[in-house]
Protein backbone atom coordinates (compact mmCIF):
# COMPACT_ATOMS: atom_id res chain seq x y z
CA UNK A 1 6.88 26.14 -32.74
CA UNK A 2 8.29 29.33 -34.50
CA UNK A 3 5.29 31.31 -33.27
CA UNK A 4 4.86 30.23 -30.02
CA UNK A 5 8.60 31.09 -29.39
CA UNK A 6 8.04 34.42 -30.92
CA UNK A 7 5.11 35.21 -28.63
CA UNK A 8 7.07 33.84 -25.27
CA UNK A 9 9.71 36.74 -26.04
CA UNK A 10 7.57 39.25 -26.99
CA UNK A 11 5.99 38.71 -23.51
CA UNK A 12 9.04 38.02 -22.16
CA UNK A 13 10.73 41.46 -23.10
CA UNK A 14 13.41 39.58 -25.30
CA UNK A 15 14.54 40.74 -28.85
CA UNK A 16 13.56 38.57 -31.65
CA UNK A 17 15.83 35.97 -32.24
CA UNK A 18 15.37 32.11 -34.14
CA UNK A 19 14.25 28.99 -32.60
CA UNK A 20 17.32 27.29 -33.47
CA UNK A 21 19.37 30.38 -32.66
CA UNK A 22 19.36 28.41 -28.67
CA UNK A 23 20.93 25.95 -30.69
CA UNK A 24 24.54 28.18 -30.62
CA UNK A 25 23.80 29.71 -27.30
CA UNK A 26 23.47 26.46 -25.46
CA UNK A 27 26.70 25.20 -27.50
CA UNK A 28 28.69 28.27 -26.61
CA UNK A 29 27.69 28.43 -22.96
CA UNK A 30 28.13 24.73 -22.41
CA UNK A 31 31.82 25.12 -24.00
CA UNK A 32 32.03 28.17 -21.65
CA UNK A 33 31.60 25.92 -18.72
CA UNK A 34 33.96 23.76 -19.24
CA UNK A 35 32.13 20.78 -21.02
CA UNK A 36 34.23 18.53 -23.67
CA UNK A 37 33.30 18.80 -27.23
CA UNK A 38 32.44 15.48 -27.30
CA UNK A 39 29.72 15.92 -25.24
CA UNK A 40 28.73 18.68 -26.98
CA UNK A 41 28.69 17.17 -29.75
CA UNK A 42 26.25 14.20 -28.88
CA UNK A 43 24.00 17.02 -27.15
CA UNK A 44 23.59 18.55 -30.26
CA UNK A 45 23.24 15.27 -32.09
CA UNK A 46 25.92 16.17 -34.92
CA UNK A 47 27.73 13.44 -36.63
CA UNK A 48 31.32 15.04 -36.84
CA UNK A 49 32.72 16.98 -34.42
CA UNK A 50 33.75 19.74 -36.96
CA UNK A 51 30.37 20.71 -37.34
CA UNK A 52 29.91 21.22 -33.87
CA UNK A 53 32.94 22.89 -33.34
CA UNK A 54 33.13 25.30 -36.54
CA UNK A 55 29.42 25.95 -36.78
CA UNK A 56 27.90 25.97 -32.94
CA UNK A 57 30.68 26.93 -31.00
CA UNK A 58 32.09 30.75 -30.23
CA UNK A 59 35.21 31.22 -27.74
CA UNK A 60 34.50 33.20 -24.86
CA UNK A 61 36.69 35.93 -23.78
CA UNK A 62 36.75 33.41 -20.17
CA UNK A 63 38.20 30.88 -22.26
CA UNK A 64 40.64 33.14 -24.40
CA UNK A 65 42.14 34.43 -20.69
CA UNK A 66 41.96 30.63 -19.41
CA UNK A 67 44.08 29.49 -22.47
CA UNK A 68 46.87 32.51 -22.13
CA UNK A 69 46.81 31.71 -18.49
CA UNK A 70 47.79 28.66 -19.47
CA UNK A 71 50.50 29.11 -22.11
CA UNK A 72 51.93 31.20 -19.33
CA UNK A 73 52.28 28.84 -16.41
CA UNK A 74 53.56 26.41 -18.58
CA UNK A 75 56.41 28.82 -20.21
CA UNK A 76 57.02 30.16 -16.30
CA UNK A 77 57.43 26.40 -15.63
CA UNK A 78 60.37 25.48 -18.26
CA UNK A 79 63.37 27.95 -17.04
CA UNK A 80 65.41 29.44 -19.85
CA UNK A 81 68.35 27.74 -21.14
């Protein structure tokens, strides 16, 4: 399979990258989108969730914004004492 990848990005114009290098794109970008772990998780057919999340998983600078847009609306929500 190895080859036959290498030859479809070769024609394809792509850099060189591993077979199971799609492995942490598909986990990233699904994550990116919105889709629970979990799920992720049983896509990628891992056993424990730490492996999915500490291996296959890299936070998006979307999801870093999303999460201080977050923490903000809830601090804006709870008025100071």
């Amino acid at each position: 399979m190895g080859r036959h990848f290498a030859d479809i990005l070769r024609r394809a114009g792509l850099r060189k990258i591993r077979f199971h290098d799609l492995r942490h794109s598909c986990a990233s970008l699904l994550l990116d989108q919105g889709v629970d772990l979990i799920v992720i998780k049983e896509l990628l057919g891992h056993a424990h969730i730490s492996i999915t999340a500490d291996t296959y998983t890299h936070v998006g600078l979307r999801l870093q914004r999303d999460a201080f847009d977050r923490m903000n609306t809830a601090l804006d929500d709870h008025p100071n004492p």
